[in-house]
C-alpha atoms as a PDB file:
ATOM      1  CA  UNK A   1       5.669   1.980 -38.359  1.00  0.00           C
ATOM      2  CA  UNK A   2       3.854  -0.714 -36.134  1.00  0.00           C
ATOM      3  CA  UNK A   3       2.577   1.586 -33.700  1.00  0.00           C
ATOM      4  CA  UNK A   4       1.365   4.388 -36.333  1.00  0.00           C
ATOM      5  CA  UNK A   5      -0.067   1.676 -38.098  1.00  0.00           C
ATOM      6  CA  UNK A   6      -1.885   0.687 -35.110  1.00  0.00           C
ATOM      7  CA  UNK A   7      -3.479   4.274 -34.549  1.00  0.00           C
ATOM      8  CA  UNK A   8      -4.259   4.571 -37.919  1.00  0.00           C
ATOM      9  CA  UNK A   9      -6.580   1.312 -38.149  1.00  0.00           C
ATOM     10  CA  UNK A  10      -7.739   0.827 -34.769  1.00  0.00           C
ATOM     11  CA  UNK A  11      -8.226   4.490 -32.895  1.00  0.00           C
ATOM     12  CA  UNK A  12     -11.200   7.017 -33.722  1.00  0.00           C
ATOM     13  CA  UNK A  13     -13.352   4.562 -35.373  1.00  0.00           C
ATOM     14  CA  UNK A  14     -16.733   2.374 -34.200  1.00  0.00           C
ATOM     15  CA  UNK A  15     -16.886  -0.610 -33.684  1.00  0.00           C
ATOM     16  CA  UNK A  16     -18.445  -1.518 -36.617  1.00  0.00           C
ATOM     17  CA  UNK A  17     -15.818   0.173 -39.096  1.00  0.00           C
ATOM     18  CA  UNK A  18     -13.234  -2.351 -37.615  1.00  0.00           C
ATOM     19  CA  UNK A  19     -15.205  -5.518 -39.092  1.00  0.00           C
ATOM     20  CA  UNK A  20     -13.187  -5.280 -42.138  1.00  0.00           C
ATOM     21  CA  UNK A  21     -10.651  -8.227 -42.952  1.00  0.00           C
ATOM     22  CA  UNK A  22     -10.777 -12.312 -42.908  1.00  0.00           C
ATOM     23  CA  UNK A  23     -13.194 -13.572 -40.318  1.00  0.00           C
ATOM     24  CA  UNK A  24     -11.754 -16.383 -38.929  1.00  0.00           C
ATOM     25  CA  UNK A  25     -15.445 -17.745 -37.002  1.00  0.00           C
ATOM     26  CA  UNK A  26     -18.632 -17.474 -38.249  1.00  0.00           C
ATOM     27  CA  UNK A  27     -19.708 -15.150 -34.714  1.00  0.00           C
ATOM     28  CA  UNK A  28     -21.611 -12.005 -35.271  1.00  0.00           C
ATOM     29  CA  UNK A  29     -21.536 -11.132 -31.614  1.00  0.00           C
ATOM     30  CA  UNK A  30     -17.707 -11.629 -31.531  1.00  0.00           C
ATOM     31  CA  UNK A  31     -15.651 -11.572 -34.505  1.00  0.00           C
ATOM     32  CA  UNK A  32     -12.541 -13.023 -34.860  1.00  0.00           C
ATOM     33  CA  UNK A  33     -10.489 -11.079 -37.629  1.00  0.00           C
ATOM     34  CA  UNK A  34      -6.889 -11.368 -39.104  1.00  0.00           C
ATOM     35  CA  UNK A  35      -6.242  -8.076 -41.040  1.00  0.00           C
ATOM     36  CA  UNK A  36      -3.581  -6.659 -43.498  1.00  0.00           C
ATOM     37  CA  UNK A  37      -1.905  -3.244 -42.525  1.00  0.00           C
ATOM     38  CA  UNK A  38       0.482  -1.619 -44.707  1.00  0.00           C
ATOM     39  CA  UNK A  39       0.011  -3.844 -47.596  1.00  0.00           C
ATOM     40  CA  UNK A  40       1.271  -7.204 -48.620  1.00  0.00           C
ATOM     41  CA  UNK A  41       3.982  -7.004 -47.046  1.00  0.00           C
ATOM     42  CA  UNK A  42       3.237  -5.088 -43.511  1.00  0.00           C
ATOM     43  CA  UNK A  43       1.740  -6.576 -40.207  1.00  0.00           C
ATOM     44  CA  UNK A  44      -0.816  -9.299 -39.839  1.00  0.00           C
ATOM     45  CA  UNK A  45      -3.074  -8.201 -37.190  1.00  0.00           C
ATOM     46  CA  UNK A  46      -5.615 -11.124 -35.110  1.00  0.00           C
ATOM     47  CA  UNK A  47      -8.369  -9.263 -33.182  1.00  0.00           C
ATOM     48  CA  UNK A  48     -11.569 -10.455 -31.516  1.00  0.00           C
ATOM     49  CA  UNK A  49     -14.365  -7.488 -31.592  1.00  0.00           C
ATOM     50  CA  UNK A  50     -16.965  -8.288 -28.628  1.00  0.00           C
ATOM     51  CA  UNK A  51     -19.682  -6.091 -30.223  1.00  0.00           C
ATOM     52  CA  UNK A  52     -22.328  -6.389 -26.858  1.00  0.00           C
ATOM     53  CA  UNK A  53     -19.457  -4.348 -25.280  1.00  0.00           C
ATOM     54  CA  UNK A  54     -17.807  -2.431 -27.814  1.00  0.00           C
ATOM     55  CA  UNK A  55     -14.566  -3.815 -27.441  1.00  0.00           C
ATOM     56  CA  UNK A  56     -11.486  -5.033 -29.228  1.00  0.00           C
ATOM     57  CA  UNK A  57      -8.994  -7.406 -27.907  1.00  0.00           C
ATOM     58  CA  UNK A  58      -5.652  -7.544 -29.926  1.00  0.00           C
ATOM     59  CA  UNK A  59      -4.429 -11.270 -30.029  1.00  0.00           C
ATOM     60  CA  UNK A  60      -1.282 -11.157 -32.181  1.00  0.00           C
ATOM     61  CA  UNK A  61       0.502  -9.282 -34.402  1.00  0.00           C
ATOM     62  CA  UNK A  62       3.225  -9.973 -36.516  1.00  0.00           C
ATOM     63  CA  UNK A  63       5.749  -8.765 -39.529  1.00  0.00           C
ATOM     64  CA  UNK A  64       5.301 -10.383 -42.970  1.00  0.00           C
ATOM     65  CA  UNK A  65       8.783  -9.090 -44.378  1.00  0.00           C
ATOM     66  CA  UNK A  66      12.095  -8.115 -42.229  1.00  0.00           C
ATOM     67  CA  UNK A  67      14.178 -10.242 -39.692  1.00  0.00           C
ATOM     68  CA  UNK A  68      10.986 -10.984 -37.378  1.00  0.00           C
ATOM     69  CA  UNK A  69       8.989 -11.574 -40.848  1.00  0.00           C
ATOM     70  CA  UNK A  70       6.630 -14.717 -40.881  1.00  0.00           C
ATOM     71  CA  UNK A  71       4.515 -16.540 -42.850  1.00  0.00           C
ATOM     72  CA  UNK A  72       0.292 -16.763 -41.514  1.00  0.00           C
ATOM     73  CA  UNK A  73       0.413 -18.681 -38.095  1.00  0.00           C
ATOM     74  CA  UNK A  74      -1.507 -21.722 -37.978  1.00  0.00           C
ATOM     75  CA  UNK A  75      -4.516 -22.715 -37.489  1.00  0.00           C
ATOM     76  CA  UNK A  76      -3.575 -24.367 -34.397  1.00  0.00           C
ATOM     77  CA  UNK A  77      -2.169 -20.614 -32.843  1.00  0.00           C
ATOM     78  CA  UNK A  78      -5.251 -19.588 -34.069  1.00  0.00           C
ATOM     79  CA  UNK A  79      -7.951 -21.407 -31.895  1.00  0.00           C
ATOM     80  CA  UNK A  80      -4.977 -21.147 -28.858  1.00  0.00           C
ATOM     81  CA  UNK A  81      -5.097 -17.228 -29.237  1.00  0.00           C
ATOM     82  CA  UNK A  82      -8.883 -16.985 -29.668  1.00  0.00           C
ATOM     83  CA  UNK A  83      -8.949 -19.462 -26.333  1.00  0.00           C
ATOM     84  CA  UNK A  84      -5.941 -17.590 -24.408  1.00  0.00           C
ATOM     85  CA  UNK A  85      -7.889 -14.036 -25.466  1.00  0.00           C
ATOM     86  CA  UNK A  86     -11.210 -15.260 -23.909  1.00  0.00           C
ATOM     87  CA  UNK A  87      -9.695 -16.765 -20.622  1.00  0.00           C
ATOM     88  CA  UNK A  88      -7.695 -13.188 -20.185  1.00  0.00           C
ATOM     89  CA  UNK A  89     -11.190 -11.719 -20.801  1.00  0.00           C
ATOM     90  CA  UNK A  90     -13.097 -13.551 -18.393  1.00  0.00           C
ATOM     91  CA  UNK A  91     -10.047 -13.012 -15.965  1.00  0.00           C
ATOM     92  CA  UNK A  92      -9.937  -9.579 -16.359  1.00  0.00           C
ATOM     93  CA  UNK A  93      -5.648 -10.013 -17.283  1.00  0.00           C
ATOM     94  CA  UNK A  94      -4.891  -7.843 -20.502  1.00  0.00           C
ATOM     95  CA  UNK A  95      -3.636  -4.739 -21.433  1.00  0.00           C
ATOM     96  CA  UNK A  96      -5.927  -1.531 -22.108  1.00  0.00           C
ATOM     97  CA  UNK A  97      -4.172   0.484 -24.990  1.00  0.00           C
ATOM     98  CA  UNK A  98      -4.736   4.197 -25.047  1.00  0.00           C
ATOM     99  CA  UNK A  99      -3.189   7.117 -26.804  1.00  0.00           C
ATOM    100  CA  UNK A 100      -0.983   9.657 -25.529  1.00  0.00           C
ATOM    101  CA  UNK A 101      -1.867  13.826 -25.569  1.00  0.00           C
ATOM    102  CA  UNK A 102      -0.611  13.941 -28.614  1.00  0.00           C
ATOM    103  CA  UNK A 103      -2.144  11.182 -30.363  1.00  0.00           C
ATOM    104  CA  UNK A 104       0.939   9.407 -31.725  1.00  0.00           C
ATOM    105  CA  UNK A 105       1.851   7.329 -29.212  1.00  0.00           C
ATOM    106  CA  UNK A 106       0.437   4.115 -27.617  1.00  0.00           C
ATOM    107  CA  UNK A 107       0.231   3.760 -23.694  1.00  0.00           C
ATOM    108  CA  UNK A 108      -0.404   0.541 -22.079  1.00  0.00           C
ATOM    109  CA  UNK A 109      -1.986  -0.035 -18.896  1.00  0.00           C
ATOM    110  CA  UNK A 110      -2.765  -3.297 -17.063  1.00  0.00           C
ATOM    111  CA  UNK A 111      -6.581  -3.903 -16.550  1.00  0.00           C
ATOM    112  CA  UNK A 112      -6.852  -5.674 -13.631  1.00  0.00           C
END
């Protein structure tokens, strides 16, 4: 469910269409966003949209229901993601997601 979830929200649309959600700065260049998939009681996605470059960068993800379920993280993981994101950035160390032939699967392939 995570993964179609995933494709469904984030694949096929601009960069623009993906500003939807809680903005967590007050950044128009790059927007940090936690958004709701699959309802109240689905996934908790935090994102940071670099518009200049048309890119996302997932953070974190996480369950709100289920064994793995969790309450919001803190603000504290917060500013540590939106600081660990930007030093992976700037390193060129993160993940490049694609989708497979068929478009239902994710692929993930290091970046540096």
């Amino acid at each position: 469910m995570l993964e179609q979830e995933t494709i469904k929200y984030f694949f096929g649309k601009t960069i623009h269409e993906l500003h939807s959600g809680t903005r967590l700065n007050n950044s128009t260049e790059m927007p940090y966003i936690k958004k709701r998939l699959a309802g109240s009681g689905g996934f908790r996605f935090y994102f940071l949209l670099i518009i200049k470059n048309d890119s996302v960068y997932l953070m974190f993800v996480h369950p709100k229901t289920g064994p793995h379920g969790a309450d919001n993280i803190t603000d504290e993981s917060k500013a540590y993601l939106y600081k660990k994101v930007l030093h992976c950035i700037e390193n060129n160390v993160f993940y490049s997601l694609t989708l497979d032939e068929s478009k239902k699967h994710i692929h993930f392939d290091k970046a540096y």
